[in-house]
N, C-alpha and C. Protein backbone atom coordinates (compact mmCIF):
# COMPACT_ATOMS: atom_id res chain seq x y z
N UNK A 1 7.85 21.14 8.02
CA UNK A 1 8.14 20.47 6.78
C UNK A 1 9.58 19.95 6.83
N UNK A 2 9.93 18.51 6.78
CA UNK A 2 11.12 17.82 6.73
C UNK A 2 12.29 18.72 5.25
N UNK A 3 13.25 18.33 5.36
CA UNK A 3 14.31 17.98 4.97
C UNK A 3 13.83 17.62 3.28
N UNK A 4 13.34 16.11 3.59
CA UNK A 4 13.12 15.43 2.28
C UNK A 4 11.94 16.02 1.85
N UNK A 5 11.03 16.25 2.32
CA UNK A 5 9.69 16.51 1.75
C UNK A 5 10.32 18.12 0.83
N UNK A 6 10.87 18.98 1.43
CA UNK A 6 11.40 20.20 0.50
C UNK A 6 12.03 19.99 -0.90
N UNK A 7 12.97 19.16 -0.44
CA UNK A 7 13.64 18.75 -1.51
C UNK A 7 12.73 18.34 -2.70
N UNK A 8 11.46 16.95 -2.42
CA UNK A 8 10.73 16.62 -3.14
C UNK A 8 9.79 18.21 -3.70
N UNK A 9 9.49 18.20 -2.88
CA UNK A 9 8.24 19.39 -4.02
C UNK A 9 9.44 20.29 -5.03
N UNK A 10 10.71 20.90 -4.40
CA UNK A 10 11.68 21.52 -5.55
C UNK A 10 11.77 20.85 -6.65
N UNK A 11 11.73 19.34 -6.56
CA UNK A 11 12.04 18.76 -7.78
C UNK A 11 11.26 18.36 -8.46
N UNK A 12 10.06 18.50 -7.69
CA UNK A 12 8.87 17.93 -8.57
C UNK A 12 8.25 19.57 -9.34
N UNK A 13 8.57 20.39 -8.90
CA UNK A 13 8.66 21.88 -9.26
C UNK A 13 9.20 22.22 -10.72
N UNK A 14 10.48 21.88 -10.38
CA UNK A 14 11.36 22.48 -11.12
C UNK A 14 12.06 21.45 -12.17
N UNK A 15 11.30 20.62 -12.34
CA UNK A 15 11.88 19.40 -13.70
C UNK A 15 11.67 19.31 -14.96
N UNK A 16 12.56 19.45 -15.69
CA UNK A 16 12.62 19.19 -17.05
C UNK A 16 12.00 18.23 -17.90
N UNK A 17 11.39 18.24 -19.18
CA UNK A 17 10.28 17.57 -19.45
C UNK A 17 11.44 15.91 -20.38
N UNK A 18 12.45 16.46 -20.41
CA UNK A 18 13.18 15.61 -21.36
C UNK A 18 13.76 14.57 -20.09
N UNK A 19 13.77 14.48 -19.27
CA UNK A 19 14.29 13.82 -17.92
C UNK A 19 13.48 12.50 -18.14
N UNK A 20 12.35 12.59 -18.33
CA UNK A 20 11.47 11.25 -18.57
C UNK A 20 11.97 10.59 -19.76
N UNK A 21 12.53 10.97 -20.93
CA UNK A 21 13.00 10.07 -21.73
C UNK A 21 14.33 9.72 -21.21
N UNK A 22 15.39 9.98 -20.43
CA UNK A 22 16.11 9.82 -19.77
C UNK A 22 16.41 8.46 -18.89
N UNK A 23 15.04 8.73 -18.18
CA UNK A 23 14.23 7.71 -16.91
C UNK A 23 14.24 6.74 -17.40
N UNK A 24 13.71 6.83 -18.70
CA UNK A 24 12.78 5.67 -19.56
C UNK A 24 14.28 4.86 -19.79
N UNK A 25 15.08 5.60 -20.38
CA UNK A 25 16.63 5.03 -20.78
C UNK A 25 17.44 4.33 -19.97
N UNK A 26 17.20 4.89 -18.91
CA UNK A 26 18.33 4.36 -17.96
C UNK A 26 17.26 3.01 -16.94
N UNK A 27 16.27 3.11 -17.25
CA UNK A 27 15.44 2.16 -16.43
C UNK A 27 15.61 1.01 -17.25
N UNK A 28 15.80 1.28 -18.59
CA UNK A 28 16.11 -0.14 -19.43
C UNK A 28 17.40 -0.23 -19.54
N UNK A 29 18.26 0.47 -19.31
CA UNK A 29 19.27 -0.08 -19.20
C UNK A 29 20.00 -0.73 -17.98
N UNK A 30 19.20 -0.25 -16.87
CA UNK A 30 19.69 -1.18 -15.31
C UNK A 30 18.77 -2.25 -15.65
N UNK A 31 17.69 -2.63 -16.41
CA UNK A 31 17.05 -3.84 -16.77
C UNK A 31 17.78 -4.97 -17.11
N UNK A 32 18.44 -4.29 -18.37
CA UNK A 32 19.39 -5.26 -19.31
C UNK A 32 20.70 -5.26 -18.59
N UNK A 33 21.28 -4.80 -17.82
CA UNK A 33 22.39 -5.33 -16.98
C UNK A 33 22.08 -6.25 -15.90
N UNK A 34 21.00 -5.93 -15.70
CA UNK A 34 19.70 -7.09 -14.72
C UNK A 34 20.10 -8.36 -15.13
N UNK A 35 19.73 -8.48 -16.21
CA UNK A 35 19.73 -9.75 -17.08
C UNK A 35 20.79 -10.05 -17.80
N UNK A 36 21.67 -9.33 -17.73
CA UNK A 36 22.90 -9.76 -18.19
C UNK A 36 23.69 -10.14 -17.41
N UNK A 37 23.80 -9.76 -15.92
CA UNK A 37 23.88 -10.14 -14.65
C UNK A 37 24.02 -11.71 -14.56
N UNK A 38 22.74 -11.44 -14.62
CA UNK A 38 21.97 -12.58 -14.29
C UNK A 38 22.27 -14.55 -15.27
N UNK A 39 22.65 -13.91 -16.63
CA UNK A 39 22.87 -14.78 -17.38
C UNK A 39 24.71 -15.14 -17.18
N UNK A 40 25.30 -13.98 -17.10
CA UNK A 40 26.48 -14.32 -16.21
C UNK A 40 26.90 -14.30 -15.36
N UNK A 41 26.02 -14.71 -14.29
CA UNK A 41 26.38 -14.75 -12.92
C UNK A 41 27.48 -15.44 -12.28
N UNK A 42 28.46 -15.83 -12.77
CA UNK A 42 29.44 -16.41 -12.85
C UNK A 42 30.59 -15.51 -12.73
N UNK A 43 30.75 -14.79 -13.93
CA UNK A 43 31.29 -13.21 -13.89
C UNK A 43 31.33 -12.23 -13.10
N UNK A 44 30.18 -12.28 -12.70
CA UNK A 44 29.64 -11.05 -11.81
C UNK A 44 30.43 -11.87 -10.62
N UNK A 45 30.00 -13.40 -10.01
CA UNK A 45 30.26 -13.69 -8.66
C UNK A 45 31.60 -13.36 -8.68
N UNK A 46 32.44 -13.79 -9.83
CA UNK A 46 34.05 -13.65 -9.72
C UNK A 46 34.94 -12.27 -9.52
N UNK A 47 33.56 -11.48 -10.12
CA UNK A 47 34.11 -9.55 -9.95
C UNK A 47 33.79 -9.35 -8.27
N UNK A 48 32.59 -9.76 -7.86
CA UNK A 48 32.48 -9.55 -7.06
C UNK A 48 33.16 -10.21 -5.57
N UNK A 49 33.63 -11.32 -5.48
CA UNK A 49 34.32 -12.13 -4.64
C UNK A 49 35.62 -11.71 -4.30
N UNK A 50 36.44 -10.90 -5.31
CA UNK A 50 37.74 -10.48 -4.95
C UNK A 50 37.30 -9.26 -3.90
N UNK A 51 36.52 -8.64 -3.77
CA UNK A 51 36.10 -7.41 -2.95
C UNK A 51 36.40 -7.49 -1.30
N UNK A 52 36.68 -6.69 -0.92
CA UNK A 52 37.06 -7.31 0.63
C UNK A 52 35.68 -6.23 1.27
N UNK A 53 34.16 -7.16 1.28
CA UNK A 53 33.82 -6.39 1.62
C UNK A 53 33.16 -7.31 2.45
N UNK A 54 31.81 -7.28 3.33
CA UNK A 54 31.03 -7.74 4.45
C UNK A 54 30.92 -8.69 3.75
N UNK A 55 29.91 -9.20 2.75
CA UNK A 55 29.27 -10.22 2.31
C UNK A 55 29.96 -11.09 1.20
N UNK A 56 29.50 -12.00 1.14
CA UNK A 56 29.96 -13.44 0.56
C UNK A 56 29.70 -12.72 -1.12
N UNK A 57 31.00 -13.03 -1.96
CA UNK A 57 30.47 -12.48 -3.06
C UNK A 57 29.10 -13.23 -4.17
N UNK A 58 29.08 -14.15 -3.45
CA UNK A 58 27.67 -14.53 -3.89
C UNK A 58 26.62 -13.98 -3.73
N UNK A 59 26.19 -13.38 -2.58
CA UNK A 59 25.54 -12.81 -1.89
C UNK A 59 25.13 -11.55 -2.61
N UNK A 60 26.28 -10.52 -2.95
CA UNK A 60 26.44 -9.67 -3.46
C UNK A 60 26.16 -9.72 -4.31
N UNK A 61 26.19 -10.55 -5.13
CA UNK A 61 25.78 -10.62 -6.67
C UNK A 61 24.44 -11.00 -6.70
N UNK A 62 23.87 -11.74 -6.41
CA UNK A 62 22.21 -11.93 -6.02
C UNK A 62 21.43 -11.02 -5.87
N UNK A 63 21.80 -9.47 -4.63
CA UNK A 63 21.49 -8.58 -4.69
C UNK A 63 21.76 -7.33 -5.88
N UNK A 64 22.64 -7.34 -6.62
CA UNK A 64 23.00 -6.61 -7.70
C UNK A 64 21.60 -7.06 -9.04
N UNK A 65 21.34 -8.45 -8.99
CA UNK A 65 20.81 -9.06 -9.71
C UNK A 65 19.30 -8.34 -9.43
N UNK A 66 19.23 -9.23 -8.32
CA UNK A 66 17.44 -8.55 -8.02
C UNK A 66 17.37 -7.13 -8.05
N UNK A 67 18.38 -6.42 -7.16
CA UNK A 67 17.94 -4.92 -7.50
C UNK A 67 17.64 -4.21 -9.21
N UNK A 68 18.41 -4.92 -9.90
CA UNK A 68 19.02 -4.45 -11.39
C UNK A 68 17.73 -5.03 -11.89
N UNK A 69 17.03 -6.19 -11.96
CA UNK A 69 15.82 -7.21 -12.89
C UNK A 69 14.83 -6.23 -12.36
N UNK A 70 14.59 -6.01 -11.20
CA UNK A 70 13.09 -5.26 -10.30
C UNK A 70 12.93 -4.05 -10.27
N UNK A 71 14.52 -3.30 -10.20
CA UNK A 71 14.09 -1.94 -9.99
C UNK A 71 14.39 -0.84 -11.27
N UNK A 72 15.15 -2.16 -12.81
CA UNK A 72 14.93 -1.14 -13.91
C UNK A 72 13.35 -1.26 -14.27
N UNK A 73 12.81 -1.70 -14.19
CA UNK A 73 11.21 -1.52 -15.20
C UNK A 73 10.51 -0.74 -14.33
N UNK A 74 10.97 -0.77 -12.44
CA UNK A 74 10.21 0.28 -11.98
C UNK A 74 10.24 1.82 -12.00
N UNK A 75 11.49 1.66 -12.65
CA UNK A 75 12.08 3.19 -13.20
C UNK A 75 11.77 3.06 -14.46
N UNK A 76 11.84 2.67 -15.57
CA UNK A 76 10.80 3.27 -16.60
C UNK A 76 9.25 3.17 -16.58
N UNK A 77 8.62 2.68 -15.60
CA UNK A 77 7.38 3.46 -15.48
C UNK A 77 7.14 4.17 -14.47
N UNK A 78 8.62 4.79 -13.86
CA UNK A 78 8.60 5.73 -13.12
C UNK A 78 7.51 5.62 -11.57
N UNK A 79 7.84 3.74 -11.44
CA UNK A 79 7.06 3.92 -10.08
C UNK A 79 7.82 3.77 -8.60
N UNK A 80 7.41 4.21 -7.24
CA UNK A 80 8.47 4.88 -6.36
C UNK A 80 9.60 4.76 -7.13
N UNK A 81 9.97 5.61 -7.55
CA UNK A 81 11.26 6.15 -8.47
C UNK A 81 12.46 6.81 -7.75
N UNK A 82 12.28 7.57 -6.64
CA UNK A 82 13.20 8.06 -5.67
C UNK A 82 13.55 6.86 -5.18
N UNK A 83 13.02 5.39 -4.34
CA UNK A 83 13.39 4.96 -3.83
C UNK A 83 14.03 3.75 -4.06
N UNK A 84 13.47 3.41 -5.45
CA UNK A 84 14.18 1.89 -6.20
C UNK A 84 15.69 3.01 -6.97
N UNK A 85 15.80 4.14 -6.68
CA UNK A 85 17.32 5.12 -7.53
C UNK A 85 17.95 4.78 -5.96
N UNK A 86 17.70 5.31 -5.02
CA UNK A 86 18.09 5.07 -3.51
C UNK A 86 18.57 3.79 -3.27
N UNK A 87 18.17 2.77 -3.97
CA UNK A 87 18.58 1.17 -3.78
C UNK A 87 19.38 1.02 -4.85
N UNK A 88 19.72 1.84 -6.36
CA UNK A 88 20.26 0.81 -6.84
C UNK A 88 21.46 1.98 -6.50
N UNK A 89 21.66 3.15 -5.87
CA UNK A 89 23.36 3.56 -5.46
C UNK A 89 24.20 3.01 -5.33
N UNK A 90 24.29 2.34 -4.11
CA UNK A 90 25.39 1.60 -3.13
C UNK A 90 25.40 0.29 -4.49
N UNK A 91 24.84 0.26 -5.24
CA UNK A 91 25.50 -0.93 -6.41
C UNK A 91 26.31 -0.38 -7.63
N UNK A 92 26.05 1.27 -7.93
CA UNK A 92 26.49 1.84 -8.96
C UNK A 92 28.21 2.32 -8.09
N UNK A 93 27.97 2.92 -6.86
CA UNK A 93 29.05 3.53 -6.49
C UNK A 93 30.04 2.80 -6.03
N UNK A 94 29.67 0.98 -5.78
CA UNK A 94 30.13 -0.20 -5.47
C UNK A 94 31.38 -0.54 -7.47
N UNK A 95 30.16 0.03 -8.31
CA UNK A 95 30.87 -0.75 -9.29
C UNK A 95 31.75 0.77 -10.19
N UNK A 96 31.62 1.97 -9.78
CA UNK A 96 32.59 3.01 -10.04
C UNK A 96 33.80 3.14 -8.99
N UNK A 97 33.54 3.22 -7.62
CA UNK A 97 34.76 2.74 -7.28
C UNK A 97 35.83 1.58 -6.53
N UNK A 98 35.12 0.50 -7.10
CA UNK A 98 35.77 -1.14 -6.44
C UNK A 98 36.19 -1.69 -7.59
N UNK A 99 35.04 -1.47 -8.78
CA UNK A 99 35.48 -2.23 -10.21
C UNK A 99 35.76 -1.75 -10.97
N UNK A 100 35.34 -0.76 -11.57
CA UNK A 100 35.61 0.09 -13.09
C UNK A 100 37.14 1.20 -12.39
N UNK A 101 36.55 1.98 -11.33
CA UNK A 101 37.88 2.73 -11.35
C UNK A 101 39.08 2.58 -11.61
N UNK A 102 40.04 1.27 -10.97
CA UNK A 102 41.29 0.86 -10.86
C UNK A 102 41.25 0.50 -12.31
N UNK A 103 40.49 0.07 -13.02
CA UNK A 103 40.68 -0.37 -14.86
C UNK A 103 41.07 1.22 -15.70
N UNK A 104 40.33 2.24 -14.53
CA UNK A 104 40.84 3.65 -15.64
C UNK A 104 39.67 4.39 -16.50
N UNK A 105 40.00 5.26 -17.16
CA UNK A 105 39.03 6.15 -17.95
C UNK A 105 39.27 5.70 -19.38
N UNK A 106 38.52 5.51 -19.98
CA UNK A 106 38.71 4.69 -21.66
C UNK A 106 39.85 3.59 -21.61
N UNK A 107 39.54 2.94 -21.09
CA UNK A 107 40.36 1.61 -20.83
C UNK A 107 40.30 0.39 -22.23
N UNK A 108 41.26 0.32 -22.77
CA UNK A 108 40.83 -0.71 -24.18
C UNK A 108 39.83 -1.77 -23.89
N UNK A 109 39.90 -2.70 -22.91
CA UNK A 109 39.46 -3.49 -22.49
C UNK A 109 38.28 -3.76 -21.70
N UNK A 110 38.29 -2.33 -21.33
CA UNK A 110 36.95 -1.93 -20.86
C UNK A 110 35.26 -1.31 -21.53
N UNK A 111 35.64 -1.33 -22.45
CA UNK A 111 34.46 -0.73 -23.03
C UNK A 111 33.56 0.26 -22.53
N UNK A 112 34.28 1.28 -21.67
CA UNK A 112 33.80 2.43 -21.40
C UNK A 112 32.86 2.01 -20.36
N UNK A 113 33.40 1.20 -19.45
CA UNK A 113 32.42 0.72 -18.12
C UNK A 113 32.42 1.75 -17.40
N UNK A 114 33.21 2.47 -17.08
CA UNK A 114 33.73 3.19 -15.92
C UNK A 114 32.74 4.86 -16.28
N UNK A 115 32.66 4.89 -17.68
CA UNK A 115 32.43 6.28 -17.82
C UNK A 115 30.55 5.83 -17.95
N UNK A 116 30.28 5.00 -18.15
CA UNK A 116 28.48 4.02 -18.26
C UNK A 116 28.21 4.50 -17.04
N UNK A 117 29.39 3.86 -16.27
CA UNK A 117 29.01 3.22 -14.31
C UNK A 117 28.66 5.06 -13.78
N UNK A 118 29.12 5.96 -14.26
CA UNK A 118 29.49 7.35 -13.58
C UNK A 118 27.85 8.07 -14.38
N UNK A 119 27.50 7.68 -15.48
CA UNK A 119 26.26 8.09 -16.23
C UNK A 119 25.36 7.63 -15.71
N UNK A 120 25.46 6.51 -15.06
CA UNK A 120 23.76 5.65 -14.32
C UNK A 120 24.05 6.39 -13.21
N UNK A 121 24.76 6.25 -12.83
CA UNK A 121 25.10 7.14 -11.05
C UNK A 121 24.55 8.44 -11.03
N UNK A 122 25.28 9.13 -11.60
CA UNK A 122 24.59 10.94 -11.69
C UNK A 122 22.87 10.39 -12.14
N UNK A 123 22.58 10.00 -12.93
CA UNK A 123 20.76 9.99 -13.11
C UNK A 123 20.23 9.01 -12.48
N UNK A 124 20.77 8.24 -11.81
CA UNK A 124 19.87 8.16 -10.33
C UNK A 124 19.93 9.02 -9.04
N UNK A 125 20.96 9.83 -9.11
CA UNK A 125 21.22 11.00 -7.94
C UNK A 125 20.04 11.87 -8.34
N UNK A 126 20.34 11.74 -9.81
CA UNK A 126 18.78 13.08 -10.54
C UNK A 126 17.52 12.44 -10.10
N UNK A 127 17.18 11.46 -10.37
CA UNK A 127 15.96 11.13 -10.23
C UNK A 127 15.23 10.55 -8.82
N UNK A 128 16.65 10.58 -7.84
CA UNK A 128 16.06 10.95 -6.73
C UNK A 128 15.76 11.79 -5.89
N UNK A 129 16.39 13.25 -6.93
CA UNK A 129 15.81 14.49 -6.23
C UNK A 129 14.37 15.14 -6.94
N UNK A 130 14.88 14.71 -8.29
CA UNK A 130 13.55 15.30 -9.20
C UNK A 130 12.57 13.88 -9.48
N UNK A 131 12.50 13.13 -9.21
CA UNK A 131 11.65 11.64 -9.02
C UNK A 131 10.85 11.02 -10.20
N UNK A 132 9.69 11.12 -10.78
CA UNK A 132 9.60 10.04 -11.60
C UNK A 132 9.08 11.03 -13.29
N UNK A 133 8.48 11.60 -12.96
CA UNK A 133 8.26 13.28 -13.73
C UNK A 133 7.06 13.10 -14.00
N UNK A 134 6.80 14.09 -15.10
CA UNK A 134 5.06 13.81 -15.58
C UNK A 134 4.63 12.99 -15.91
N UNK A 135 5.64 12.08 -16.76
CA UNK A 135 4.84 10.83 -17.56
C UNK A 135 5.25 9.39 -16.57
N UNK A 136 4.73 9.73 -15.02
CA UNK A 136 5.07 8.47 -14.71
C UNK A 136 4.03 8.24 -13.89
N UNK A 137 4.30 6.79 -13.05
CA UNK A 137 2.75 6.06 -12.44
C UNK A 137 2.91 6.91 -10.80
N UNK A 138 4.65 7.55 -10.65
CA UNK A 138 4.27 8.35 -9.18
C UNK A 138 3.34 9.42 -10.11
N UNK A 139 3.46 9.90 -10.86
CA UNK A 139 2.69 11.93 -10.67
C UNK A 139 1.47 11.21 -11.03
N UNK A 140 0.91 10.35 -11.38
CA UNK A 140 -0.41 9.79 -11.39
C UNK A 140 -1.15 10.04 -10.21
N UNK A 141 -0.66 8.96 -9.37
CA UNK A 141 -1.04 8.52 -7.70
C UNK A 141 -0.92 10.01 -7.21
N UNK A 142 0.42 11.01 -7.50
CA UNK A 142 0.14 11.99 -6.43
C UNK A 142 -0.77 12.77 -6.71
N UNK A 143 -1.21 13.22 -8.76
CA UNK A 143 -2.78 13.66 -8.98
C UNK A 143 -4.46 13.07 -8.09
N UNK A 144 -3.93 11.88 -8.13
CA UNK A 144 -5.23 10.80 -7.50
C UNK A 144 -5.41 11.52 -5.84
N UNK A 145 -4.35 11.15 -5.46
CA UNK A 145 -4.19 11.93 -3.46
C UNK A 145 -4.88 13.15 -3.73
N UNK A 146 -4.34 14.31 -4.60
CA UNK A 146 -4.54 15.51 -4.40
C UNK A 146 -6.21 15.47 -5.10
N UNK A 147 -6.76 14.91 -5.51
CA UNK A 147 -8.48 14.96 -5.58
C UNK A 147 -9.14 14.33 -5.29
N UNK A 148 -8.52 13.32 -4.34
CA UNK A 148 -9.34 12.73 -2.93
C UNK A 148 -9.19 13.27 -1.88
């Protein structure tokens, strides 16, 4: 038995029933930054372009976009849920410490980005150890496997 597979059954074990309204929360809210993204993509390209990182900040922002539009609604119906939380990391930990950090902790101007950016982060770390919970379309499929 792997590594990951342990991990998964612990968390599918041992999860809290309030985690799914959680899921549900934070899946609409990487939705609506999706689309808010998306409507200012302009913003985003300009946050993102000062970055000294591999890709063209256009680039970057395209991917922030699609991950954020596709993979919040697949997290509130909790489908592969470990692995669309696994994709949207490297965008949360991109925007806690490249963008929000250097602005600070309750920053006037910030509107509490930094302490948002650190709240989506920890519950996608959660929900990729404890994954989509009871009320989602994974514990469906894995009921369906287990009585075929």
């Amino acid at each position: 038995m792997s590594l990951v597979t342990k991990i998964e059954g612990w968390g599918n074990s041992h999860r809290p029933g309030w985690l799914d309204i959680f899921r549900i929360a934070l899946g609409l809210f990487i939705t609506f930054k999706g689309f808010e993204f998306m409507f200012n993509i302009d913003n985003l390209r300009t946050t993102t372009s000062g970055m000294d990182v591999m890709f063209s900040g256009a680039a970057l922002a395209h991917y922030v976009i699609f991950a954020h539009a596709l993979g919040g609604p697949l997290i509130v119906f909790g489908l592969y849920t470990r692995i669309v939380s696994l994709i949207q990391v490297p965008i949360l930990i991109g925007a806690v410490a490249l963008v929000n950090y250097p602005k600070g902790f309750l920053s006037v101007g910030n509107h509490m980005e930094l302490e948002i950016s650190l709240i989506v982060l920890i519950g996608l770390i959660v929900f990729m150890v404890f994954g989509g919970g009871k009320f989602s379309v994974d514990e469906k499929r894995r009921k369906d496997v287990k009585v075929a």
